[in-house]
PDB file of N, CA and C in Angstrom:
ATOM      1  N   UNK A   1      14.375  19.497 -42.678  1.00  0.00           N
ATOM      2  CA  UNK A   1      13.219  20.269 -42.280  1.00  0.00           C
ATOM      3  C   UNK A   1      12.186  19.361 -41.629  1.00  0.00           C
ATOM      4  N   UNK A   2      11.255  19.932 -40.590  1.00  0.00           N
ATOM      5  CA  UNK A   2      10.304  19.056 -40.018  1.00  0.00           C
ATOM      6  C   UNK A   2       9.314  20.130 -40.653  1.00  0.00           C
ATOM      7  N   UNK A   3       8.300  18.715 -41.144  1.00  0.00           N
ATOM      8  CA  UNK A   3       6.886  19.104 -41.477  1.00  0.00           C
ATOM      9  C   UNK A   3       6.325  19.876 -40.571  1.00  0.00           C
ATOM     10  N   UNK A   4       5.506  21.018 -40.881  1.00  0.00           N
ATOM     11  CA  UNK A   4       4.491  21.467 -39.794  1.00  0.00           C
ATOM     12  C   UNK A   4       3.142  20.563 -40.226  1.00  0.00           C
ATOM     13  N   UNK A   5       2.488  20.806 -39.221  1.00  0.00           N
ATOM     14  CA  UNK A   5       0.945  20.473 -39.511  1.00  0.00           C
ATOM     15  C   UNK A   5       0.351  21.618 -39.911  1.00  0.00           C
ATOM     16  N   UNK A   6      -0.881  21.451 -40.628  1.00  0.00           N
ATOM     17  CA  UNK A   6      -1.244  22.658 -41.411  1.00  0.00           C
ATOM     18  C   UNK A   6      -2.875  22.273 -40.561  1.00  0.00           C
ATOM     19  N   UNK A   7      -3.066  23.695 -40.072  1.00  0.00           N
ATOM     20  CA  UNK A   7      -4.310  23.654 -39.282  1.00  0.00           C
ATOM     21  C   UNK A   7      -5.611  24.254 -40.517  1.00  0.00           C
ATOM     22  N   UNK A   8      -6.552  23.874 -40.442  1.00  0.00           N
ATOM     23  CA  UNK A   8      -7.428  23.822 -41.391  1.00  0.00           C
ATOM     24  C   UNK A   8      -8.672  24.472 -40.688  1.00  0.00           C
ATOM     25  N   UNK A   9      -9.132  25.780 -40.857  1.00  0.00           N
ATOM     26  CA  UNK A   9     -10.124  26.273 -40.418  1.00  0.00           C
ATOM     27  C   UNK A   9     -11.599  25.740 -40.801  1.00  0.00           C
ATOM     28  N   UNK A  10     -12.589  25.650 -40.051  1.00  0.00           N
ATOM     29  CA  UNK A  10     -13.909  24.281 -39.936  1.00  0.00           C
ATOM     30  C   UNK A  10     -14.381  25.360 -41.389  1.00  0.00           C
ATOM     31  N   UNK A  11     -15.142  24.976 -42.091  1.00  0.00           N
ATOM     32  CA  UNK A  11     -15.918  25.251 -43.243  1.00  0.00           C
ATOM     33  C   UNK A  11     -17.344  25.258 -42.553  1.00  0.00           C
ATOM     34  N   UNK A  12     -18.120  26.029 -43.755  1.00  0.00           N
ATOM     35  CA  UNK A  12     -19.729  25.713 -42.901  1.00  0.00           C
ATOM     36  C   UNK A  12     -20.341  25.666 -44.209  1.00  0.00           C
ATOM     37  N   UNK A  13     -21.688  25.046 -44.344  1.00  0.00           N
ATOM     38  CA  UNK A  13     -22.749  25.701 -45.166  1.00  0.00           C
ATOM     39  C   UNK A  13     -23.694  26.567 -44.360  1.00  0.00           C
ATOM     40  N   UNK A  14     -23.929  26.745 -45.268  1.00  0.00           N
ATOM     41  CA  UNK A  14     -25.411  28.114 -44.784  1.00  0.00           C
ATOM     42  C   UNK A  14     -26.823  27.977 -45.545  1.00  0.00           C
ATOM     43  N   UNK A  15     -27.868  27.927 -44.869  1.00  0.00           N
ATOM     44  CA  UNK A  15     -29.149  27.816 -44.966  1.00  0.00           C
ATOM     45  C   UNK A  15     -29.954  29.246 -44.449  1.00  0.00           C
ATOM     46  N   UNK A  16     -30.749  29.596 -45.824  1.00  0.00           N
ATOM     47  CA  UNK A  16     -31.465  30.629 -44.806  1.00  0.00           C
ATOM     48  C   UNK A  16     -33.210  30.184 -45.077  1.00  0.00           C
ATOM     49  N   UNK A  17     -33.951  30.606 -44.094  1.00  0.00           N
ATOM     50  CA  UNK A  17     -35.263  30.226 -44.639  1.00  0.00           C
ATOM     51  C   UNK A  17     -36.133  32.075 -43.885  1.00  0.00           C
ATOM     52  N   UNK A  18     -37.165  31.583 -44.583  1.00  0.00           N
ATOM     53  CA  UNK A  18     -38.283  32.549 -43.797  1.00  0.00           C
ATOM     54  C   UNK A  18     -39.426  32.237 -43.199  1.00  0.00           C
ATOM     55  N   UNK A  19     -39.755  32.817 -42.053  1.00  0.00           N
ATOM     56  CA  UNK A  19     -40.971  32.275 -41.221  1.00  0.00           C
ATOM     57  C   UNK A  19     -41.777  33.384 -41.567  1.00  0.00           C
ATOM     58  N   UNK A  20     -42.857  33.041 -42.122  1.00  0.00           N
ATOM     59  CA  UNK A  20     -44.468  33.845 -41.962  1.00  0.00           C
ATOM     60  C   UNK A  20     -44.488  34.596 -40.841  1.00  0.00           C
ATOM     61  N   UNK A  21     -45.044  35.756 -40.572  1.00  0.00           N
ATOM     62  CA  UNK A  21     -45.469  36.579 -39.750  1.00  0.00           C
ATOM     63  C   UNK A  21     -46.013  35.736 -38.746  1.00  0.00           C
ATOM     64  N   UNK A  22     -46.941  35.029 -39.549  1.00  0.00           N
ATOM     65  CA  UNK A  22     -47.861  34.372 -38.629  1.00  0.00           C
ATOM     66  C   UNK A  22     -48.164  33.114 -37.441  1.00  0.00           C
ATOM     67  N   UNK A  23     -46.479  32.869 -37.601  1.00  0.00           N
ATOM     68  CA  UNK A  23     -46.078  31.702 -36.974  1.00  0.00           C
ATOM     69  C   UNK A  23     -45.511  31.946 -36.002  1.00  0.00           C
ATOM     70  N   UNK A  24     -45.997  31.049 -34.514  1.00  0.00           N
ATOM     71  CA  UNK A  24     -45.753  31.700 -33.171  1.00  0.00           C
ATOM     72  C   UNK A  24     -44.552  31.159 -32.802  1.00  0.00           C
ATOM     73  N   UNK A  25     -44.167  31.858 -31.516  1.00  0.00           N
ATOM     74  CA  UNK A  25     -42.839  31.498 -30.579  1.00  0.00           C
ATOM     75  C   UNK A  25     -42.327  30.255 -30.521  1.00  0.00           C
ATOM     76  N   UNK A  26     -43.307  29.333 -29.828  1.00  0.00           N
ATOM     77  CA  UNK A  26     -43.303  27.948 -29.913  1.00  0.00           C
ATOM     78  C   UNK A  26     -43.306  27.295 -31.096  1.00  0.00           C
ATOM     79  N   UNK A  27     -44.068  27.736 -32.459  1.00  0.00           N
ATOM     80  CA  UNK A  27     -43.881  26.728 -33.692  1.00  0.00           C
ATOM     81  C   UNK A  27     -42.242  27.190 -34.176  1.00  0.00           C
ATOM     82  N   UNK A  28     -42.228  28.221 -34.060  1.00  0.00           N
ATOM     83  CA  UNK A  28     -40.465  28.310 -34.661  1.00  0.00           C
ATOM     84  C   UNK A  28     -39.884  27.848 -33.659  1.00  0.00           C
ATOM     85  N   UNK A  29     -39.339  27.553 -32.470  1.00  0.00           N
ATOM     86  CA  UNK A  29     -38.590  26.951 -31.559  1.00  0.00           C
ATOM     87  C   UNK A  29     -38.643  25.814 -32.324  1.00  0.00           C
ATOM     88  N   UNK A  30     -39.766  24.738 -32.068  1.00  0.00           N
ATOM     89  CA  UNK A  30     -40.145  23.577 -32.419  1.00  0.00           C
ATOM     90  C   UNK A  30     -39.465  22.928 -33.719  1.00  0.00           C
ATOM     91  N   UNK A  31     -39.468  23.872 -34.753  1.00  0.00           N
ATOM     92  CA  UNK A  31     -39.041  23.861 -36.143  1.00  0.00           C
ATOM     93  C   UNK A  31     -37.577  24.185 -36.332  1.00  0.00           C
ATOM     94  N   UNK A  32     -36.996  25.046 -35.272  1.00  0.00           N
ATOM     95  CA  UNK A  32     -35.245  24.913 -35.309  1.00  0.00           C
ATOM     96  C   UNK A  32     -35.090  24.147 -34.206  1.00  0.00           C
ATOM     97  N   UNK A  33     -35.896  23.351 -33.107  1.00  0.00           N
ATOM     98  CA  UNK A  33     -35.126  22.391 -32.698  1.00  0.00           C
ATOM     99  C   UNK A  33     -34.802  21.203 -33.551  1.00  0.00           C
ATOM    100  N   UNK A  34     -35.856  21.184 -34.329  1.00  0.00           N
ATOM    101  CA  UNK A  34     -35.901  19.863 -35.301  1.00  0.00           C
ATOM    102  C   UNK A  34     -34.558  19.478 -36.377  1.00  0.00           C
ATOM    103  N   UNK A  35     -34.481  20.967 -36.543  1.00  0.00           N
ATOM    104  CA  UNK A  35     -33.603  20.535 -37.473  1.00  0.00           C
ATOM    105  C   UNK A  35     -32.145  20.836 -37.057  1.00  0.00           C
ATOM    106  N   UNK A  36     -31.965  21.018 -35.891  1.00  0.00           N
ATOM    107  CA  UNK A  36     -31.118  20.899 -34.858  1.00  0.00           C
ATOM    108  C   UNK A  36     -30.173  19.713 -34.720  1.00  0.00           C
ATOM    109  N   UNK A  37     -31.645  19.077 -34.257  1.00  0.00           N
ATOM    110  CA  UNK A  37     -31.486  17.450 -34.051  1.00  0.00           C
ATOM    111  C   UNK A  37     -31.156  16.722 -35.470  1.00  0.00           C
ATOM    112  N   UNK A  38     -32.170  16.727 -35.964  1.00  0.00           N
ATOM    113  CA  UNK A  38     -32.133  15.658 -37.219  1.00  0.00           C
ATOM    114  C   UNK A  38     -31.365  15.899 -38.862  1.00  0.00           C
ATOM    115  N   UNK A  39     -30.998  17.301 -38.497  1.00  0.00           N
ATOM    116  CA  UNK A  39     -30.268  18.133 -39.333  1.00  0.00           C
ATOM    117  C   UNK A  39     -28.959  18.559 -39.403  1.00  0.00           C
ATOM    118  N   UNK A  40     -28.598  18.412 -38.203  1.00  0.00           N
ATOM    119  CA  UNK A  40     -27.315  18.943 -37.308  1.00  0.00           C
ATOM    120  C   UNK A  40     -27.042  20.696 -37.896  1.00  0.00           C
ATOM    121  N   UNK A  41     -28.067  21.072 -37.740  1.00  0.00           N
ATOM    122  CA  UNK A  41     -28.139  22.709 -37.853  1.00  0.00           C
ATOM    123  C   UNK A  41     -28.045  23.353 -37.301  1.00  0.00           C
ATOM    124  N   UNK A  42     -27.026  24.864 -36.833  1.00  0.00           N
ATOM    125  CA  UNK A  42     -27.051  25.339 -35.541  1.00  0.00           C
ATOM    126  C   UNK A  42     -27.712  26.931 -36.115  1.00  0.00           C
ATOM    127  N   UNK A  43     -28.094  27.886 -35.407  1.00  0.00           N
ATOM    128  CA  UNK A  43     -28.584  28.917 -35.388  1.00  0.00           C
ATOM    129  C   UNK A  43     -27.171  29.956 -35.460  1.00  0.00           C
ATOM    130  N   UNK A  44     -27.199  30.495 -36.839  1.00  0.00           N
ATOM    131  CA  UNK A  44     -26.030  31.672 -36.472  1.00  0.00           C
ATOM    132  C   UNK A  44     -26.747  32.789 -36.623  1.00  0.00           C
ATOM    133  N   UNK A  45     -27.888  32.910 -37.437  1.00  0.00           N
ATOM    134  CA  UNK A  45     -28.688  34.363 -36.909  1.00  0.00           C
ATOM    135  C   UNK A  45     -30.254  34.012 -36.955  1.00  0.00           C
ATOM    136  N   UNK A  46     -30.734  35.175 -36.076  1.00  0.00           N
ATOM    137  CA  UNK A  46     -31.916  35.282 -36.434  1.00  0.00           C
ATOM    138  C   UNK A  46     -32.788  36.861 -36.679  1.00  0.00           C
ATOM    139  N   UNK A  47     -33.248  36.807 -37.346  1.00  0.00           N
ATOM    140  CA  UNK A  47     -33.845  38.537 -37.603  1.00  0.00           C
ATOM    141  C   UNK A  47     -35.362  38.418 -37.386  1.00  0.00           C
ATOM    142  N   UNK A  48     -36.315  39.514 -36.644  1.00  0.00           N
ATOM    143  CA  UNK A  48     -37.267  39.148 -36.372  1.00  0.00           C
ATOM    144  C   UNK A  48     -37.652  41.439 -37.309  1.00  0.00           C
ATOM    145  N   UNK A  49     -38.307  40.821 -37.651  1.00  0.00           N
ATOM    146  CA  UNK A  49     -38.816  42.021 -38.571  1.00  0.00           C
ATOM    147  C   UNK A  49     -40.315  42.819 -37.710  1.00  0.00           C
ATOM    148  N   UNK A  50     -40.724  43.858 -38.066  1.00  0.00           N
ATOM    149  CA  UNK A  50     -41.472  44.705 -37.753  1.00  0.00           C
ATOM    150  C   UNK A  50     -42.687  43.993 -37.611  1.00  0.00           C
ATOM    151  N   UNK A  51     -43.074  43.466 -38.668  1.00  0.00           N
ATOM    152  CA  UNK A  51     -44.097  42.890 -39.430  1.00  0.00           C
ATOM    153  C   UNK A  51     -44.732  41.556 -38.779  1.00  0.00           C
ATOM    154  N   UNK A  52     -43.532  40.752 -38.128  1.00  0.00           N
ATOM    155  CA  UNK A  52     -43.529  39.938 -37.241  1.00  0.00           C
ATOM    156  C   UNK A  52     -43.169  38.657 -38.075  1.00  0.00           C
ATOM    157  N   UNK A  53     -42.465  38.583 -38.902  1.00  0.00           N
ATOM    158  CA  UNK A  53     -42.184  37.366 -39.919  1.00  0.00           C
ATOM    159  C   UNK A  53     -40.903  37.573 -39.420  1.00  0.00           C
ATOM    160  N   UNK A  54     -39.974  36.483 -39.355  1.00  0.00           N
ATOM    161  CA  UNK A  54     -38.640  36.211 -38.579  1.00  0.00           C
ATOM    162  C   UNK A  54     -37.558  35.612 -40.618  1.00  0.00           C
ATOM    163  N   UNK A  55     -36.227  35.983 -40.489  1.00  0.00           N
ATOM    164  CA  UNK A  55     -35.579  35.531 -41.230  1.00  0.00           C
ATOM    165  C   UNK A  55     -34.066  34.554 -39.984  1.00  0.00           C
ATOM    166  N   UNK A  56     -34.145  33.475 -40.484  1.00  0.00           N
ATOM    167  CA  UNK A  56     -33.161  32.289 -39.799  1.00  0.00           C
ATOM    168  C   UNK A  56     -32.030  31.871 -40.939  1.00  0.00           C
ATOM    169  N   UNK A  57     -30.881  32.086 -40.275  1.00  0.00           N
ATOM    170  CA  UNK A  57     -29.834  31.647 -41.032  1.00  0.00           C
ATOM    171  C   UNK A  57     -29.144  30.603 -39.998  1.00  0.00           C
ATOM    172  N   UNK A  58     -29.335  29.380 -40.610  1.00  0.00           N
ATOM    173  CA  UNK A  58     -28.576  28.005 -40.382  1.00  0.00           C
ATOM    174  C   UNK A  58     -27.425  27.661 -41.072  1.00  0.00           C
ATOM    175  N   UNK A  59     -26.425  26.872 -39.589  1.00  0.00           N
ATOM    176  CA  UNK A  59     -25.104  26.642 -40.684  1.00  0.00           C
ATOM    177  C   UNK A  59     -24.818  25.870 -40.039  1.00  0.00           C
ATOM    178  N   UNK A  60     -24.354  24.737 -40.294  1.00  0.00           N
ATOM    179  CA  UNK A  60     -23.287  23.360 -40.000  1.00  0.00           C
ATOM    180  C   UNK A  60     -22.075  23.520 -40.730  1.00  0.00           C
ATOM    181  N   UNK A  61     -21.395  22.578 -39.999  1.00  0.00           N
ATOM    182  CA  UNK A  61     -19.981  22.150 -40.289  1.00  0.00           C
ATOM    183  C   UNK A  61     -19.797  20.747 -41.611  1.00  0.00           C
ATOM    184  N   UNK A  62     -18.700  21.312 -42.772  1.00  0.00           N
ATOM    185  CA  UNK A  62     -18.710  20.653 -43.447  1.00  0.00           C
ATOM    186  C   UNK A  62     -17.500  19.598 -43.204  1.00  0.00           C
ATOM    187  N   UNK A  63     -17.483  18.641 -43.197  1.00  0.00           N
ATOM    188  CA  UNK A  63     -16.785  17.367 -42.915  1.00  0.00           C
ATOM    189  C   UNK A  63     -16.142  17.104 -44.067  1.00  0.00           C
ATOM    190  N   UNK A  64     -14.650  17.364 -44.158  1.00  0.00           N
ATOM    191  CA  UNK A  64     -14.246  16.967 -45.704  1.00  0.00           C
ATOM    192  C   UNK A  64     -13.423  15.303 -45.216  1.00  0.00           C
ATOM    193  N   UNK A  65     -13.683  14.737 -46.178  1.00  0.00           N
ATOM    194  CA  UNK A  65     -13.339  12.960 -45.971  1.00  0.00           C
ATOM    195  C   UNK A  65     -11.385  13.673 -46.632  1.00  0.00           C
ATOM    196  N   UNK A  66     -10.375  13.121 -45.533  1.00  0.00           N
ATOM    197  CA  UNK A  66      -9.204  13.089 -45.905  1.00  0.00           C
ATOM    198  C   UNK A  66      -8.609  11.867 -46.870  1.00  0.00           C
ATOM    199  N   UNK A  67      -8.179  11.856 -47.768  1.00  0.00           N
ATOM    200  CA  UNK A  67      -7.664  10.537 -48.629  1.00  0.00           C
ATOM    201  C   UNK A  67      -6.767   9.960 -47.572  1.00  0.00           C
ATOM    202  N   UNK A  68      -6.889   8.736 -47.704  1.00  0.00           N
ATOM    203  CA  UNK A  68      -5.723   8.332 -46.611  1.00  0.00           C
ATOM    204  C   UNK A  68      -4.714   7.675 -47.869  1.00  0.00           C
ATOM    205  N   UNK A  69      -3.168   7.894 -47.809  1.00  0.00           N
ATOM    206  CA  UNK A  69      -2.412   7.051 -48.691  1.00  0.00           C
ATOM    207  C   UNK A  69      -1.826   6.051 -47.909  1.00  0.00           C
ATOM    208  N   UNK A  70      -1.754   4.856 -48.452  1.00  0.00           N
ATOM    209  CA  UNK A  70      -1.025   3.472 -48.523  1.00  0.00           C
ATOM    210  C   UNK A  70       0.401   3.305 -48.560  1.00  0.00           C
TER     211      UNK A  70
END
């Protein structure tokens, strides 16, 4: 028999936060570019409510370390 390779679908975590009503266009841009960058966070949703307070759900990719054998 030949081994197959076993394909491994990416994992994520998930982050959600909430923005105040009161916080403008530009300060939330500013605040998911940041953690964009320095976070490696990507945007999988965003909900912007009536009220004008926004809900953000962040998710990256989890990196599992493979054992290597000897």
């Amino acid at each position: 028999m030949i081994p197959t390779k076993t394909v491994r679908l990416p994992e994520y975590e998930y982050q959600s936060l909430r923005l105040p009503r009161g916080t403008t266009r530009n300060a939330a841009r500013q605040f998911l570019t940041e953690q964009a960058e320095y976070g490696h966070w990507e945007l999988d949703r965003l909900r912007l409510y009536p009220d004008g307070s926004r809900t953000v759900r962040l998710k990256r990719r989890v990196i599992r370390q493979v054992r290597s054998t000897w």
